[in-house]
N, C-alpha and C. Protein backbone atom coordinates (compact mmCIF):
# COMPACT_ATOMS: atom_id res chain seq x y z
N UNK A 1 -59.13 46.68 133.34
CA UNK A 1 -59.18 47.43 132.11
C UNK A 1 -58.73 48.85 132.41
N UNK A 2 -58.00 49.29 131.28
CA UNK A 2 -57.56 50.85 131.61
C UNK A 2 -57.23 51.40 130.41
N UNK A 3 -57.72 52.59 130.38
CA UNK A 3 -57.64 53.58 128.97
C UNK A 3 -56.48 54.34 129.42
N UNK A 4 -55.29 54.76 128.80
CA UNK A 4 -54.33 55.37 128.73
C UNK A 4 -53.42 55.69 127.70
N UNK A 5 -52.88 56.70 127.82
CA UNK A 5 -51.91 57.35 126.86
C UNK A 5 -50.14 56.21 127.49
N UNK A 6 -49.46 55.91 126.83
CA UNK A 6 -48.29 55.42 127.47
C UNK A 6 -47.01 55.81 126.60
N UNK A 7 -46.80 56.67 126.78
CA UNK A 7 -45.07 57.18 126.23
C UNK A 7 -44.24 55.68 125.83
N UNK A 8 -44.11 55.51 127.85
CA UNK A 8 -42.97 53.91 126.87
C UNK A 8 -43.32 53.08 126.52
N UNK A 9 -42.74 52.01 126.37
CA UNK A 9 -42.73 50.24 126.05
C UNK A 9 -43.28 50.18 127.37
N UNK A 10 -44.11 49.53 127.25
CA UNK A 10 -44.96 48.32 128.21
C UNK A 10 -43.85 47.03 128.59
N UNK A 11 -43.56 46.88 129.66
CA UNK A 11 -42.68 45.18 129.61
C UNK A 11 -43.17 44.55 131.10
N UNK A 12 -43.98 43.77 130.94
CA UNK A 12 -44.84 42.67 132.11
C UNK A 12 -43.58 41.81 132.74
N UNK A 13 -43.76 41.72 133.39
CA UNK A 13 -43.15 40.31 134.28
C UNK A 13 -43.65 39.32 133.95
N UNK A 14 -42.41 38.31 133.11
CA UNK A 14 -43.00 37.57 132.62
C UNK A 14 -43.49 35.90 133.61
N UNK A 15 -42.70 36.10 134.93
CA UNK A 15 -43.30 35.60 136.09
C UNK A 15 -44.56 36.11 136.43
N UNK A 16 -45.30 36.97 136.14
CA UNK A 16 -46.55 37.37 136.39
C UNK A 16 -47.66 37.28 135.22
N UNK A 17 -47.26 37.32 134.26
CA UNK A 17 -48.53 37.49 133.19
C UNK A 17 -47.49 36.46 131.66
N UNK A 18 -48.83 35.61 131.30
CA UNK A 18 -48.87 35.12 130.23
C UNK A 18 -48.06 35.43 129.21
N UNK A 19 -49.40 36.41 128.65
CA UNK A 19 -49.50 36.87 127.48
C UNK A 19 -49.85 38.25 127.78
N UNK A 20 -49.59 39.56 126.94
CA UNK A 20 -50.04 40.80 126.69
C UNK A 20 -49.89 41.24 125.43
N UNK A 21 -51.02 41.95 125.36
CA UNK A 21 -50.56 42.97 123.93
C UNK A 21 -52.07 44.15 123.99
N UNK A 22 -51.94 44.82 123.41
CA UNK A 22 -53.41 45.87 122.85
C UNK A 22 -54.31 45.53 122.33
N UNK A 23 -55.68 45.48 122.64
CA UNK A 23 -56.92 45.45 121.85
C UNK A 23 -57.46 46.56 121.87
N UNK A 24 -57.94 46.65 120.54
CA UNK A 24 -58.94 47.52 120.29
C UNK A 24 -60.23 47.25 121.17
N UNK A 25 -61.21 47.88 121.25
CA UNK A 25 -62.25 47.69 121.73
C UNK A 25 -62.93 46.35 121.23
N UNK A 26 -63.45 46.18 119.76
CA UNK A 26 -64.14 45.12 119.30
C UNK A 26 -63.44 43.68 119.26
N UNK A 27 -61.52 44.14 119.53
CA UNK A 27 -60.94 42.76 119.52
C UNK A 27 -60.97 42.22 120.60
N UNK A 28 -61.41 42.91 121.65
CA UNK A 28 -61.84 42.81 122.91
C UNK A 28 -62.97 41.83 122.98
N UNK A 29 -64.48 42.59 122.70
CA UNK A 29 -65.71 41.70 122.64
C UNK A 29 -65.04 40.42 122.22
N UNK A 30 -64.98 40.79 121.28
CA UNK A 30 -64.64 39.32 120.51
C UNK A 30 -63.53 38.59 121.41
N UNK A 31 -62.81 38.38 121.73
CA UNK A 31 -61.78 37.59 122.60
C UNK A 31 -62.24 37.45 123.84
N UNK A 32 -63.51 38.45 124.27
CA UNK A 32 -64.12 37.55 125.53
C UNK A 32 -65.07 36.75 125.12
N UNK A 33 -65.56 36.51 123.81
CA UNK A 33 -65.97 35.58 123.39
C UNK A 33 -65.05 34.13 123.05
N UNK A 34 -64.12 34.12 122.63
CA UNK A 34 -63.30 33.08 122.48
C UNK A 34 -62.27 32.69 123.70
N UNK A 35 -61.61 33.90 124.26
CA UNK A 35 -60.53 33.06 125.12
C UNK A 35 -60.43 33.03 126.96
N UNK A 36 -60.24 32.42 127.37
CA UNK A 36 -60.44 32.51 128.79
C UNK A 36 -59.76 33.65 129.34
N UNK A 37 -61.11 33.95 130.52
CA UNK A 37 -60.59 35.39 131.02
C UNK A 37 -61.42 34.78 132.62
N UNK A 38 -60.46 35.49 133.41
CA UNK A 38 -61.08 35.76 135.13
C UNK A 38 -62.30 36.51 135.28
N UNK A 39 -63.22 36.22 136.04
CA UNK A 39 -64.24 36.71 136.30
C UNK A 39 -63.90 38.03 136.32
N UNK A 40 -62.70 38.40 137.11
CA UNK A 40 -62.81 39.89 137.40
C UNK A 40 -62.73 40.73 136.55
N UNK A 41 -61.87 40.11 135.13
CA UNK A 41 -61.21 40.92 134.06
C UNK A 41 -62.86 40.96 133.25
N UNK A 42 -63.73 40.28 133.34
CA UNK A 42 -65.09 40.43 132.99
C UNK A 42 -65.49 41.77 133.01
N UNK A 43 -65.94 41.58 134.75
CA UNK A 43 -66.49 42.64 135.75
C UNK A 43 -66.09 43.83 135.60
N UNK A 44 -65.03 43.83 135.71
CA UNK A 44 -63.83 45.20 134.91
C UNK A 44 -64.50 45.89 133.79
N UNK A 45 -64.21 44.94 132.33
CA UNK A 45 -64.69 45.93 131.51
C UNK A 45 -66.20 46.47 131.44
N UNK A 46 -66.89 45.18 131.73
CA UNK A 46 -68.20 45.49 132.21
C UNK A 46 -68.38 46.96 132.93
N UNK A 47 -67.52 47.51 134.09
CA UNK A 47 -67.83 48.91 134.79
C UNK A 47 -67.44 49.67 133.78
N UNK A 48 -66.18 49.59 133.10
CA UNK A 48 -65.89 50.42 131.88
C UNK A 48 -66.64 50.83 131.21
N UNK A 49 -67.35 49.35 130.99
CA UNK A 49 -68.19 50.35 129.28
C UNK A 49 -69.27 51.27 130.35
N UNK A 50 -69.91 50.74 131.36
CA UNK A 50 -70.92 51.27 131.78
C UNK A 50 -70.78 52.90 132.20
N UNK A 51 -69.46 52.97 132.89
CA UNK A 51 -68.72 54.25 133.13
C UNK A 51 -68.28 55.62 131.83
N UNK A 52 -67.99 54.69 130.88
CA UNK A 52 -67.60 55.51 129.38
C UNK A 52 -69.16 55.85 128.94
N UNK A 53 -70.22 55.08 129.49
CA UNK A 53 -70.81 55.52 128.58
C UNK A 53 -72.76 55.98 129.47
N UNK A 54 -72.08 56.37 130.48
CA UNK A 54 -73.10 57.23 131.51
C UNK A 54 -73.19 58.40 131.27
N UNK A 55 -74.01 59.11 131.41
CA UNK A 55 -74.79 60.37 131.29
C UNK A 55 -73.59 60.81 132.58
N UNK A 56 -73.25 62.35 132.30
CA UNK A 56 -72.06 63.21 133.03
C UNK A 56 -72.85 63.91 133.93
């Protein structure tokens, strides 16, 4: 998971990745509710939210 500003077009290798596109945050929850994801891509946002939303 990664929060960023991106000037250009995004373009994946499509030998490397599926599918891509942007979620919002809640289309997020929700799609780790419905579609298969790697443990790690879990674990990931899991540190995210915990990180976005710790005392500074």
């Amino acid at each position: 998971m990664h929060e960023a500003v991106v000037p250009d077009a995004v373009v994946p290798d499509p030998d490397e990745v599926a599918w891509h596109g942007w979620l919002t945050e809640p289309e997020l929850r929700s799609a780790l509710l419905e579609w298969r994801f790697t443990p790690d891509s879990r674990e990931a946002f899991s540190r995210y939210l915990a990180f976005r939303t710790a005392p500074s």
